[in-house]
Each structure stands twice: as C-alpha cells, then as structure tokens.
N, C-alpha and C. Protein backbone atom coordinates (compact mmCIF):
# COMPACT_ATOMS: atom_id res chain seq x y z
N UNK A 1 0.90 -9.11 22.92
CA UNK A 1 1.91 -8.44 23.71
C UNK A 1 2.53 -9.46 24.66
N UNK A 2 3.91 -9.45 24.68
CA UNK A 2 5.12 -10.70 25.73
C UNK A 2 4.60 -9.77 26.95
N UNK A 3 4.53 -10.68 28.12
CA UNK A 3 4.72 -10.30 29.60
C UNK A 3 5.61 -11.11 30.17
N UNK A 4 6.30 -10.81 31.21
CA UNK A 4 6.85 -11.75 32.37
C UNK A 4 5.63 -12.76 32.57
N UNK A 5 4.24 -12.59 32.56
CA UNK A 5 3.59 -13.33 33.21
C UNK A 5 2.92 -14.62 32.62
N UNK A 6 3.24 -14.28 31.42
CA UNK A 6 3.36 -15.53 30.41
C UNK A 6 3.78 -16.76 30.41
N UNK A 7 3.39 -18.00 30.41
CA UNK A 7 3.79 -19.39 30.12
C UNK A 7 4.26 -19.53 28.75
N UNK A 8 5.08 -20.34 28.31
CA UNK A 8 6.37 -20.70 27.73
C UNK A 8 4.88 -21.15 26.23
N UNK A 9 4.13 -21.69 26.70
CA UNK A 9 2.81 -21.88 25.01
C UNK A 9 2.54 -20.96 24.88
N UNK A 10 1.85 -19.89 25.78
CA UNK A 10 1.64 -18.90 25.45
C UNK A 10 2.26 -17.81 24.69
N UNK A 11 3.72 -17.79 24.88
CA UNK A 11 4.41 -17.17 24.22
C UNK A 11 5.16 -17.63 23.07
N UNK A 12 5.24 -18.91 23.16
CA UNK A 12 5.26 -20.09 21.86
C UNK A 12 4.13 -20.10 20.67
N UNK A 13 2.70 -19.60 21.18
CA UNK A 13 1.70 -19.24 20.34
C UNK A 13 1.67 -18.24 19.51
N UNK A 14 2.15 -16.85 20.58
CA UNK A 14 2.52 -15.54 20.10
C UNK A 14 3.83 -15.69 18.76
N UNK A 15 4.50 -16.57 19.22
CA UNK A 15 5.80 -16.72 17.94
C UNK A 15 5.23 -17.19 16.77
N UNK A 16 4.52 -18.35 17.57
CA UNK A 16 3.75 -19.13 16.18
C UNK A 16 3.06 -18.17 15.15
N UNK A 17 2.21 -17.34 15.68
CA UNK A 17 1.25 -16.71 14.85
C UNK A 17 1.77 -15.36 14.23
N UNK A 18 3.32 -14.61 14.75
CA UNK A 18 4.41 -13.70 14.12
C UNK A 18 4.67 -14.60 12.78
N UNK A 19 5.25 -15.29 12.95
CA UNK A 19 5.97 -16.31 12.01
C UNK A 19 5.40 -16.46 10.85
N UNK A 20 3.96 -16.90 10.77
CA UNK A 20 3.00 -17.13 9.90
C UNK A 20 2.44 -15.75 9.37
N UNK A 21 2.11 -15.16 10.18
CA UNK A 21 1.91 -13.60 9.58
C UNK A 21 3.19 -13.12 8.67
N UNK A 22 4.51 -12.86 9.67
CA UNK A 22 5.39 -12.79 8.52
C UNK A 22 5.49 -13.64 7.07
N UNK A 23 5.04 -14.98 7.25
CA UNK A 23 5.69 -15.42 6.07
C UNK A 23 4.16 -15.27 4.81
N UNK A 24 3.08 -14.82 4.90
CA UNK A 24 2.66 -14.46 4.73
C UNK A 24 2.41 -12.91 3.84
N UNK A 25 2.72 -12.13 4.94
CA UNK A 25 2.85 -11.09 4.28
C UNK A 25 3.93 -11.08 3.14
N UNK A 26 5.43 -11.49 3.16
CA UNK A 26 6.72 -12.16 2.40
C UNK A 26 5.99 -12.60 1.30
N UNK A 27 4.90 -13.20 1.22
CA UNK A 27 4.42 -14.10 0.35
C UNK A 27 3.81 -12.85 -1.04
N UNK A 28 3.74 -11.94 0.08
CA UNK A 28 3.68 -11.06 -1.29
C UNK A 28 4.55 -10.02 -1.75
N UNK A 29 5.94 -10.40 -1.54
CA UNK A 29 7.02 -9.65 -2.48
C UNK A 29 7.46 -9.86 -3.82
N UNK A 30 7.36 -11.20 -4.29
CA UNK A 30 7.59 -11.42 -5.62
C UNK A 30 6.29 -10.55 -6.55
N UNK A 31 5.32 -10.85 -5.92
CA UNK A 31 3.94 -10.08 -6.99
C UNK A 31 4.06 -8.88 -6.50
N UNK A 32 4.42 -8.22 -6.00
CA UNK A 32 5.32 -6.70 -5.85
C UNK A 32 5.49 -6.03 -6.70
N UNK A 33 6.66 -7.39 -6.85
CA UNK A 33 8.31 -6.69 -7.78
C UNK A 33 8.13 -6.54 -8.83
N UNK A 34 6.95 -7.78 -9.49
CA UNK A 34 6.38 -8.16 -10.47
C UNK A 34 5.67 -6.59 -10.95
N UNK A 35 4.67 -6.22 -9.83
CA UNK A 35 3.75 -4.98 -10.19
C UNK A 35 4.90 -3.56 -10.85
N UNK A 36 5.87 -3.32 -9.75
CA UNK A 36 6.83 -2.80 -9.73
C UNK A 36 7.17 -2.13 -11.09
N UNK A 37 7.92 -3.36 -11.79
CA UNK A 37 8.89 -3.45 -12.97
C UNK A 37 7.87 -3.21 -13.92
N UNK A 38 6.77 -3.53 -13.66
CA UNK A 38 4.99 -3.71 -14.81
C UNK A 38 5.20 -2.14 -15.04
N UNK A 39 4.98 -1.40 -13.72
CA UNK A 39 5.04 0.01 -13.98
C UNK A 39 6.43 1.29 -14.31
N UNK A 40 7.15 0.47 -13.76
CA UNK A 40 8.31 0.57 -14.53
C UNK A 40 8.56 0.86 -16.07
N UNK A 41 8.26 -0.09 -16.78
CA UNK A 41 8.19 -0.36 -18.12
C UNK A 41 6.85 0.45 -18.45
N UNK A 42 5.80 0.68 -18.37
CA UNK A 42 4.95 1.37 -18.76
C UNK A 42 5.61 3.19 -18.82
N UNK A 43 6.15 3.53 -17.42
CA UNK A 43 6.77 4.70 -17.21
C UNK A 43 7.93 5.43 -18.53
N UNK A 44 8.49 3.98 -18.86
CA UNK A 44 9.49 4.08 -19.92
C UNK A 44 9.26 4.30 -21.07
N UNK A 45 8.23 3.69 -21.20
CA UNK A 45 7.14 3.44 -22.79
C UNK A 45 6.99 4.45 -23.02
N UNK A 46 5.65 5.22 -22.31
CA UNK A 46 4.98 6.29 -22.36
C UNK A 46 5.74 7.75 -22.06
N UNK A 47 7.23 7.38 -21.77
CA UNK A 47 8.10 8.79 -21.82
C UNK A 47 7.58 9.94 -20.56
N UNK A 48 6.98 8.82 -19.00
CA UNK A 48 6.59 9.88 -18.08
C UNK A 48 7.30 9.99 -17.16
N UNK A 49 7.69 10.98 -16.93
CA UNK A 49 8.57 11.92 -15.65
C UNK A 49 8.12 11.03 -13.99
N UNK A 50 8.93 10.77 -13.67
CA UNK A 50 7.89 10.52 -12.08
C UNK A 50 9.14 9.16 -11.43
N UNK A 51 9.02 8.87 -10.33
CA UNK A 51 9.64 7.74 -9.36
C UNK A 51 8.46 6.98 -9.03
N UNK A 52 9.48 5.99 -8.78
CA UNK A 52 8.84 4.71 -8.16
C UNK A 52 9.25 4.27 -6.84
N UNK A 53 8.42 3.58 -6.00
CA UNK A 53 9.31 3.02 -4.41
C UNK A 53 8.15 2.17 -4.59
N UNK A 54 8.49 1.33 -3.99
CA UNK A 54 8.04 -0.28 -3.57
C UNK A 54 8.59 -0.77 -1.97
N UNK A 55 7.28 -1.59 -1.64
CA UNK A 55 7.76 -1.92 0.14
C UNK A 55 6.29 -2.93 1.16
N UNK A 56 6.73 -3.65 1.29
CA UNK A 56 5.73 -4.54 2.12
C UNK A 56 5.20 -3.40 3.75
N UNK A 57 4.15 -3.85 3.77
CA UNK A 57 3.08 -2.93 4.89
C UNK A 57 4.43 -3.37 6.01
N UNK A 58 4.64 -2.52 7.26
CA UNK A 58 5.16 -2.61 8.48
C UNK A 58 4.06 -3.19 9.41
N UNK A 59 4.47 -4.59 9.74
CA UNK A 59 3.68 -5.17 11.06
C UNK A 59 2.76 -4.20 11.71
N UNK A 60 3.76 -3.31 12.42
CA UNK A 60 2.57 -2.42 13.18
C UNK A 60 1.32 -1.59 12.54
N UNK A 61 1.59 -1.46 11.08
CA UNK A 61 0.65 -1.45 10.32
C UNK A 61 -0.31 -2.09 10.24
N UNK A 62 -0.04 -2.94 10.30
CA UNK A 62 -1.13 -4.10 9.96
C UNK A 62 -1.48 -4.65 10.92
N UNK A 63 -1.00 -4.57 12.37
CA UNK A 63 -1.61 -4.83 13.18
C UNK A 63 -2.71 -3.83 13.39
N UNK A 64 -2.59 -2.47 13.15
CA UNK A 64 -2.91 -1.29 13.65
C UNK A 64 -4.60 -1.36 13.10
N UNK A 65 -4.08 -1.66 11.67
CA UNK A 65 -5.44 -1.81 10.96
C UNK A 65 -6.32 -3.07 10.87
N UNK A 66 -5.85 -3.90 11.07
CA UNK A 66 -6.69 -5.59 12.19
C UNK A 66 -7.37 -4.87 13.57
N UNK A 67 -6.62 -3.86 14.42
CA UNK A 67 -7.76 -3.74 15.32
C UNK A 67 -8.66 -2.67 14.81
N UNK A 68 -8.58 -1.48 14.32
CA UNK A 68 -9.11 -0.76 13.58
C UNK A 68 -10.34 -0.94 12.94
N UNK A 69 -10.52 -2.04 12.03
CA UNK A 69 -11.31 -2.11 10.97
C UNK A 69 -11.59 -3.80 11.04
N UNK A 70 -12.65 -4.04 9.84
CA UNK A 70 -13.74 -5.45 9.77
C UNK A 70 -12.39 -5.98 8.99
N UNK A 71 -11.45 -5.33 8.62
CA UNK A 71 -10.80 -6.13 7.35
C UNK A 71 -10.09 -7.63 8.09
N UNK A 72 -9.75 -8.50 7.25
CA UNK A 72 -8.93 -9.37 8.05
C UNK A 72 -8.05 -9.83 7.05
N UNK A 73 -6.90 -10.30 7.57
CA UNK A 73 -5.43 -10.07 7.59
C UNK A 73 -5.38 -10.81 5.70
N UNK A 74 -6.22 -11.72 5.36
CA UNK A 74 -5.57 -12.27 3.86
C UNK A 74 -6.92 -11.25 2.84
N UNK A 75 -7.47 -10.68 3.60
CA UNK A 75 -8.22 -9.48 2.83
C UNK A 75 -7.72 -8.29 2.32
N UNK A 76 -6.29 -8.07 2.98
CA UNK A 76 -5.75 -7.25 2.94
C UNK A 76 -5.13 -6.27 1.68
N UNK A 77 -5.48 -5.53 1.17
CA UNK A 77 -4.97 -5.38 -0.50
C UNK A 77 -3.63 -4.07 -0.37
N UNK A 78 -2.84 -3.95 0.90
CA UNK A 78 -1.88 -3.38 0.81
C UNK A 78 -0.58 -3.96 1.49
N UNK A 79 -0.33 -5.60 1.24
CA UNK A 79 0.33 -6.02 2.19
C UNK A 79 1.77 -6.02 1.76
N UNK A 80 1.73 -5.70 0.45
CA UNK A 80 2.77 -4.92 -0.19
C UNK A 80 2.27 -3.96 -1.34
N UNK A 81 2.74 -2.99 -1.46
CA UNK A 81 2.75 -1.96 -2.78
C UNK A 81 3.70 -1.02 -3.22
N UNK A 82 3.48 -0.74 -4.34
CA UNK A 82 3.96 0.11 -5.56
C UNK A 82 3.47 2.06 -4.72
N UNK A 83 4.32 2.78 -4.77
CA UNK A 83 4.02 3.74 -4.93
C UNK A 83 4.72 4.62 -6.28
N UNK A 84 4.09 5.35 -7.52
CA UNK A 84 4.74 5.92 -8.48
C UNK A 84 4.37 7.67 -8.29
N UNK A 85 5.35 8.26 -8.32
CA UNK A 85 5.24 9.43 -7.92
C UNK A 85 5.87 10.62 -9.15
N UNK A 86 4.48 11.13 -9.80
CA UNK A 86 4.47 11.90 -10.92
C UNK A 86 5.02 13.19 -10.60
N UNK A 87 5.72 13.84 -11.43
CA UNK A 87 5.81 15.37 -11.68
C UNK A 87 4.68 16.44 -11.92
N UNK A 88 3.45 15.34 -12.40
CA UNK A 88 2.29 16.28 -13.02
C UNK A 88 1.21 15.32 -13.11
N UNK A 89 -0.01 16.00 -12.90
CA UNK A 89 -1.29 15.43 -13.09
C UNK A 89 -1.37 14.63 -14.55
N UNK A 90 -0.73 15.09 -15.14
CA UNK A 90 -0.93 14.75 -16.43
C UNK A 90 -0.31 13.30 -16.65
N UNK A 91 1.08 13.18 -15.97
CA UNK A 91 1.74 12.07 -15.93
C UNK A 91 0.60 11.17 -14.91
N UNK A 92 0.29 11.29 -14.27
CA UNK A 92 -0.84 10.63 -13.25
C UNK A 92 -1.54 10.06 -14.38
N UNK A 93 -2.57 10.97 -14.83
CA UNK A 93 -3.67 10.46 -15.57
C UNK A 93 -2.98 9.31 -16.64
N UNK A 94 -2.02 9.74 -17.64
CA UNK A 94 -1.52 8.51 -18.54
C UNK A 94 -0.99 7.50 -17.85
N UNK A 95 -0.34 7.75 -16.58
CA UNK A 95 0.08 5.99 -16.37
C UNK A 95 -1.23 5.03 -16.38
N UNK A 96 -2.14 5.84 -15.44
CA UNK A 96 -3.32 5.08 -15.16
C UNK A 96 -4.31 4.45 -16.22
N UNK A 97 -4.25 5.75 -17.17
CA UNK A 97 -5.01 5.01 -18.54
C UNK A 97 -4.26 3.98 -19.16
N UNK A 98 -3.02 3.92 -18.73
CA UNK A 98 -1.98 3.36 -19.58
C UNK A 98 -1.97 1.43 -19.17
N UNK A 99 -2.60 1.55 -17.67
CA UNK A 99 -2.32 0.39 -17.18
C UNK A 99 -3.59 -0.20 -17.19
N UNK A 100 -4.81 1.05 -17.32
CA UNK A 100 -6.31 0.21 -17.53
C UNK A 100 -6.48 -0.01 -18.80
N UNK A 101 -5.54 -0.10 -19.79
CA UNK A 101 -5.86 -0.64 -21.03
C UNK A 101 -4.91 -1.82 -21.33
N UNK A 102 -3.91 -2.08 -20.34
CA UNK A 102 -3.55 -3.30 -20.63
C UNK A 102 -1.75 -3.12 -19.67
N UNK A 103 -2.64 -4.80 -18.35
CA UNK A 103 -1.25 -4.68 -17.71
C UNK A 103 -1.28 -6.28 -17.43
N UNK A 104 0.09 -6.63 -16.67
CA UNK A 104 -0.05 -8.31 -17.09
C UNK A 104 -0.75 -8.55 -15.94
N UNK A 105 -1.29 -7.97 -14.82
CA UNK A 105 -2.09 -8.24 -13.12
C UNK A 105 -3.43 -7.90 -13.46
N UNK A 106 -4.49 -8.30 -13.23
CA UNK A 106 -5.74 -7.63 -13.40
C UNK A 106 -6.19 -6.91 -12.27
N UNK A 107 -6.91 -5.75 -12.73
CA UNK A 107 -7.21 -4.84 -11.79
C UNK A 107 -8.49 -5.08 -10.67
N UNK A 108 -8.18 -5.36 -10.10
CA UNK A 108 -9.35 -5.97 -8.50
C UNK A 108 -10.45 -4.50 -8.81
N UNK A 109 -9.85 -3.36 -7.92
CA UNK A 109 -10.46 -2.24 -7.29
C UNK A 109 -9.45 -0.93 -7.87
N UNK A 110 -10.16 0.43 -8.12
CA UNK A 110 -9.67 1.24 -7.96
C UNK A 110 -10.51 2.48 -7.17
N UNK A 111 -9.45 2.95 -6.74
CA UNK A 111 -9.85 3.94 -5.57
C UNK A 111 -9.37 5.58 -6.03
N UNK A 112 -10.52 5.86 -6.82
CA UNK A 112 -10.05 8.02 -6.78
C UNK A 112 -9.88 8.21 -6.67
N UNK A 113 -9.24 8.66 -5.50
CA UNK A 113 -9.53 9.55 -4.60
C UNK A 113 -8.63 11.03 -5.16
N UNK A 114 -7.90 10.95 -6.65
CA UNK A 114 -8.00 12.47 -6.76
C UNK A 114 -8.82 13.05 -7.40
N UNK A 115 -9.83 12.64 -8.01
CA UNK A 115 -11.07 13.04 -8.65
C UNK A 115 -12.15 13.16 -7.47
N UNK A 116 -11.66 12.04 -6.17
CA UNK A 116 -12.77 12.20 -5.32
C UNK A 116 -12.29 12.21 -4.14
N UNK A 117 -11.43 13.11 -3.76
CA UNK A 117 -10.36 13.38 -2.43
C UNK A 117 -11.13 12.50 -1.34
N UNK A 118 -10.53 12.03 -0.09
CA UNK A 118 -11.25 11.71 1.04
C UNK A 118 -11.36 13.03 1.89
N UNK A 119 -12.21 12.93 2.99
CA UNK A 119 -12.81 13.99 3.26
C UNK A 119 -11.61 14.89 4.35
N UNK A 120 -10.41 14.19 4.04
CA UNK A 120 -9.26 14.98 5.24
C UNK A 120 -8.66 15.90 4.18
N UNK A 121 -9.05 15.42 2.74
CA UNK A 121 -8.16 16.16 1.72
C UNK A 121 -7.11 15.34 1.05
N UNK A 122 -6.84 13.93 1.91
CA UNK A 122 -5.86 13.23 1.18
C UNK A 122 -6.10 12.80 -0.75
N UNK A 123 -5.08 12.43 -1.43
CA UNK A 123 -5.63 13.03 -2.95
C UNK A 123 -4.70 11.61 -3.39
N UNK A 124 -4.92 10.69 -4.09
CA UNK A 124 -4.10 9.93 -4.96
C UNK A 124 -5.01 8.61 -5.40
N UNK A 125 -4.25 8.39 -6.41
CA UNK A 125 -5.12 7.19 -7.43
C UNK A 125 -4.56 5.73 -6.74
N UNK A 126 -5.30 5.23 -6.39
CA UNK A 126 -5.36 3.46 -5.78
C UNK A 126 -5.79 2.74 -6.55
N UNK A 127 -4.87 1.64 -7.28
CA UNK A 127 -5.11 0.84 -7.98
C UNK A 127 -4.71 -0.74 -7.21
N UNK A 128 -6.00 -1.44 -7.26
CA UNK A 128 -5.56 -2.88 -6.49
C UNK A 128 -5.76 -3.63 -7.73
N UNK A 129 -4.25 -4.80 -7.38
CA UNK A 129 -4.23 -6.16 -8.68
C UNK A 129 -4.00 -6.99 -8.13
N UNK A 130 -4.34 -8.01 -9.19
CA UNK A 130 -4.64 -9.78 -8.29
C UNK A 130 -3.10 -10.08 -9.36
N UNK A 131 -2.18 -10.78 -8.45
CA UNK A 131 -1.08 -11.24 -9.08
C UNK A 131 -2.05 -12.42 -10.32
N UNK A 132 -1.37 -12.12 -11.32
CA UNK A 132 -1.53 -13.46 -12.65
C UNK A 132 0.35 -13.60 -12.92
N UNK A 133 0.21 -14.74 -12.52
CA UNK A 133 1.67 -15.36 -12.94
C UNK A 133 2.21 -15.89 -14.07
N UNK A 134 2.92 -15.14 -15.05
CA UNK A 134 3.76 -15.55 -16.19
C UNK A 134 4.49 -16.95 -16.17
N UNK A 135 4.96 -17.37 -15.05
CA UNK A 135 5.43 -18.82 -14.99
C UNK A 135 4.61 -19.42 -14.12
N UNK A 136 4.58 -21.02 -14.47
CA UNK A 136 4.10 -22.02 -13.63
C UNK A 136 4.60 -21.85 -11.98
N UNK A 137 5.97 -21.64 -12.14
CA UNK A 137 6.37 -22.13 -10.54
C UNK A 137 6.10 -21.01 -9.87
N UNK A 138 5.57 -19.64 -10.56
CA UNK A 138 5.07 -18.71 -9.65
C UNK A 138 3.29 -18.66 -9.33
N UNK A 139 2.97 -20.24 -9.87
CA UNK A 139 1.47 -20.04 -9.81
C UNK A 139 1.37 -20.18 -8.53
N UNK A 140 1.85 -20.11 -7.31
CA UNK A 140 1.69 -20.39 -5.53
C UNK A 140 1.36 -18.65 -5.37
N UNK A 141 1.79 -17.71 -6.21
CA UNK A 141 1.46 -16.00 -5.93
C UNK A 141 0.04 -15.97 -6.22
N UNK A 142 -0.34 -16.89 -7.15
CA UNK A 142 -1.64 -16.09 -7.66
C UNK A 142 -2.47 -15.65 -7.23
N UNK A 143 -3.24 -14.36 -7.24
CA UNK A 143 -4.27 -13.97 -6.84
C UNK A 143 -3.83 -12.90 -5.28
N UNK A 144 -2.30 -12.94 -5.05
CA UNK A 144 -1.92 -11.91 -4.16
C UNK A 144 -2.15 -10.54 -4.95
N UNK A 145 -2.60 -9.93 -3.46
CA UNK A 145 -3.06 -8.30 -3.87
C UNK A 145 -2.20 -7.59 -3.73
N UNK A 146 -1.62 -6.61 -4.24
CA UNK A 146 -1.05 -5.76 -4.59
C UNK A 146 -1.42 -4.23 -4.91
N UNK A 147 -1.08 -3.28 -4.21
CA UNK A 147 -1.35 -2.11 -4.07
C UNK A 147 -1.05 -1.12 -4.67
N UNK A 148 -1.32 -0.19 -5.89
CA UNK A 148 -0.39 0.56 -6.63
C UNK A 148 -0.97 2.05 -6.07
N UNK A 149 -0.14 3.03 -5.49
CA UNK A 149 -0.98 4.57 -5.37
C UNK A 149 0.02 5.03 -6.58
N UNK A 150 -0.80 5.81 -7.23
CA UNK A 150 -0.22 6.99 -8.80
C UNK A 150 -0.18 8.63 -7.37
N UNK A 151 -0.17 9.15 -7.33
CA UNK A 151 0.14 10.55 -7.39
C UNK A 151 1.14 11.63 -7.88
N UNK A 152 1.05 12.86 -7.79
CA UNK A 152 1.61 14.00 -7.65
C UNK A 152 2.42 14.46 -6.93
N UNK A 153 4.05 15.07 -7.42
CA UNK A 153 5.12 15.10 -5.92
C UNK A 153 4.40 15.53 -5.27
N UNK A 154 3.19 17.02 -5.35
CA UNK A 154 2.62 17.70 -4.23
C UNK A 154 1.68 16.69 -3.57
N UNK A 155 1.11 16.12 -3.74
CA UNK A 155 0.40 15.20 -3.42
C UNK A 155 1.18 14.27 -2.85
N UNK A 156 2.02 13.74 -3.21
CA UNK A 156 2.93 13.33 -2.26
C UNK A 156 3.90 14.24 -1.53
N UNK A 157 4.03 14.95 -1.20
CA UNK A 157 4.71 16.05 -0.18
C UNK A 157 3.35 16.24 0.98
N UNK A 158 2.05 16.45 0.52
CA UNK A 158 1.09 16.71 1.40
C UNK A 158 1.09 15.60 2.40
N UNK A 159 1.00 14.17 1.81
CA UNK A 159 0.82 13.08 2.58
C UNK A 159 2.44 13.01 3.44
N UNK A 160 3.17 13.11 3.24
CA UNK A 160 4.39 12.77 4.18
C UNK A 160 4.23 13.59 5.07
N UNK A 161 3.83 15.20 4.74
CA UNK A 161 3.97 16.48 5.72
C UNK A 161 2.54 15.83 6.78
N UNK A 162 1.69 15.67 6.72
CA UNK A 162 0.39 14.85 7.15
C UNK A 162 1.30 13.84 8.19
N UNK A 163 2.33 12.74 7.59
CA UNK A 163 2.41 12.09 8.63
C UNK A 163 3.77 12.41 9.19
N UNK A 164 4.36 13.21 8.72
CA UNK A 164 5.60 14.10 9.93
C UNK A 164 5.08 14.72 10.51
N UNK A 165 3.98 15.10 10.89
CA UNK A 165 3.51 16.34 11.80
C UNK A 165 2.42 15.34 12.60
N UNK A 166 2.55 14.64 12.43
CA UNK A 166 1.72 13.20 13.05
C UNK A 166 2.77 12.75 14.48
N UNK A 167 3.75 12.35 13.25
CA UNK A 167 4.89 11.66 14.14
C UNK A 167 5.69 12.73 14.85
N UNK A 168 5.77 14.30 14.77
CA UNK A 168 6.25 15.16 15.90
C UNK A 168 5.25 15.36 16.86
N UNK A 169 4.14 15.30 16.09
CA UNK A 169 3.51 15.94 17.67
C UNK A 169 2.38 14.86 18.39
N UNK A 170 2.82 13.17 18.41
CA UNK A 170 2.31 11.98 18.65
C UNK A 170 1.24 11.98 18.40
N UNK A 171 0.71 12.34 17.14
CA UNK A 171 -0.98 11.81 16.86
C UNK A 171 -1.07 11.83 15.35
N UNK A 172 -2.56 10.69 15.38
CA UNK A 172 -2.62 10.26 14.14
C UNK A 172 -3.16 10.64 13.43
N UNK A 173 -3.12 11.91 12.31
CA UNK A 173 -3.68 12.79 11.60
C UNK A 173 -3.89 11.91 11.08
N UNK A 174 -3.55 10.80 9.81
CA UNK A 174 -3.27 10.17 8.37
C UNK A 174 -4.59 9.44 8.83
N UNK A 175 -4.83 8.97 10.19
CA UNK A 175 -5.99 7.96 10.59
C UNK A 175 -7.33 9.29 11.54
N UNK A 176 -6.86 10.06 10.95
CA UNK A 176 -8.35 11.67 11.51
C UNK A 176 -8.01 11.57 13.20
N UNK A 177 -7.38 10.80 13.45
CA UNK A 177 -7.21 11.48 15.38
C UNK A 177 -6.27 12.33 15.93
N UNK A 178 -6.61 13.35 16.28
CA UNK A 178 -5.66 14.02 16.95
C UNK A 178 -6.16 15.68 17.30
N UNK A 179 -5.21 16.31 17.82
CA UNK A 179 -6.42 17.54 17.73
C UNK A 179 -6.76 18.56 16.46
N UNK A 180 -8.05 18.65 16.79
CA UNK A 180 -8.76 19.11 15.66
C UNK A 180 -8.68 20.74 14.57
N UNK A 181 -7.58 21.59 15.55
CA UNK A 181 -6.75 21.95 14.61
C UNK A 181 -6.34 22.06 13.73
N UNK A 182 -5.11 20.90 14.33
CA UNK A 182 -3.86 20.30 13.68
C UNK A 182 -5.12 19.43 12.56
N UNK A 183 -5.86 18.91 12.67
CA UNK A 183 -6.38 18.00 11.86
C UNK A 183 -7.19 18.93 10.68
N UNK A 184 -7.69 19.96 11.01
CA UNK A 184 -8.14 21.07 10.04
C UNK A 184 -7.04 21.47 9.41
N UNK A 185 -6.34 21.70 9.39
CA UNK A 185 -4.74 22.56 8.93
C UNK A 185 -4.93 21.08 7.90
C-alpha cells in the first residue's frame, strides 16, 4: 500500500514488484488462448451447446489469495483461465471426457467439485494444464498453468448470484465470510 509517508525506494520497490507480478501473470495469456481455442475446437467437434470466456486473475485477486492462503504467487494454477459454460450436464460430462482422452496441454489436477460440491454448495468441474508448446519460440510458456472450469448455465447463474449478492451487500460469500444467513441461503 503507497503512503505520503513513503521514501521514493520504497515506493520504487512497490513499482518494482507490480511490474514483475504483472508481467508475470501476462506471461500467461498466450497458454490461455492456446487452452481457449483447444476447447473451442473440441466444443465444435463434439456438436456441444455451451460458451466460452477466457481472462487473466484480477490483481486484487491474487493479492487477496497470497494473503489468504500457503499458495505462492508462481504456484498459482488460476493466473489465467478458460471458463466453458454448458446448457446441460450432459454437455459438461462430454467436454470433459472429451479433453481427458486427448488435449494438446496435459492435465496437472482436476477438481469435482460437481460430483463432489464444496461444502457452500458451489458445483463445477476444474481442470488444471501445464502449457506444452506446439512451437519452439513458444517453448518460454511451458509448463504455465492454466485453469479450465466446465459447468452448467445454472451452475453458473448460482455462482454469479453468490457473488452479486456478495458485492451488494459488502461481504464475501464466494470466500464463506459474511453473515451466516446470507451464507446459508
């Protein structure tokens, strides 16, 4: 955080270490776009109903979750991701089989969580990949993580309504704080 009370390194440090974080995080938009278009083309193949959005984590994100948690900042496996957003469970389940039988990123981690909801109720399939680069001059990506969530519009309608009702009434349901209510609801 800048203060008035700051010396000119000190706040020269603070730039320094924005800078590098940004270019950093940047560092993982090409293996993104890459994941992106991967699922893209699978979507097309397999004839499934559903959208796509793609987008690098927001700073305050990632700051949020550096103080939060043990993770640290090049551990990070959502510093950009894929979100694909099905019409139907069914479209869910085939992309996913579709991409664990053969995609050009290899799959790090996957995360259930609609077979095995987290305990707030949140529901969608997390798939983490280690960029593998098709060209040489993109071998400087390799091994960036990349984040894919599969869900359900309802499933995705739950999670936005989760964090609009977060962001009206200043608390952080999506992260379990706030009142306990609102957090039961």
């Amino acid at each position: 955080i800048v203060t008035d009370e700051m010396s000119n390194t000190q706040y020269g440090e603070i730039l320094e270490a924005f800078t590098i974080a940004n270019s950093f995080r940047d560092s993982h938009l090409l293996p993104m776009r890459s994941a992106y278009y991967s699922v893209r083309h699978k979507l097309r193949k397999y004839q499934i109903n559903g959208d796509m959005a793609a987008r690098p984590k927001r700073m305050p994100s990632i700051r949020r979750k550096l103080k939060d948690s043990s993770v640290k900042f090049d551990q990070m496996n959502d510093l950009a991701g894929c979100r694909a957003i099905m019409h139907d469970i069914e479209g869910v389940r085939t992309l996913v089989a579709s991409i664990s039988e053969k995609f050009p990123h290899s799959i790090r981690r996957q995360y259930p969580y609609i077979d095995e909801p987290k305990e707030d109720g949140y529901r969608s399939h997390h798939i983490v990949f280690s960029f593998t680069p098709r060209r040489s001059e993109y071998a400087v990506f390799e091994g960036r993580r990349i984040e894919l969530q599969v869900r359900t519009r309802l499933q995705h309608s739950w999670a936005t309504a989760v964090e609009a009702a977060g962001l009206y009434r200043d608390e952080d349901y999506k992260h379990g704080q706030g009142d306990e209510d609102w957090l039961r609801l």
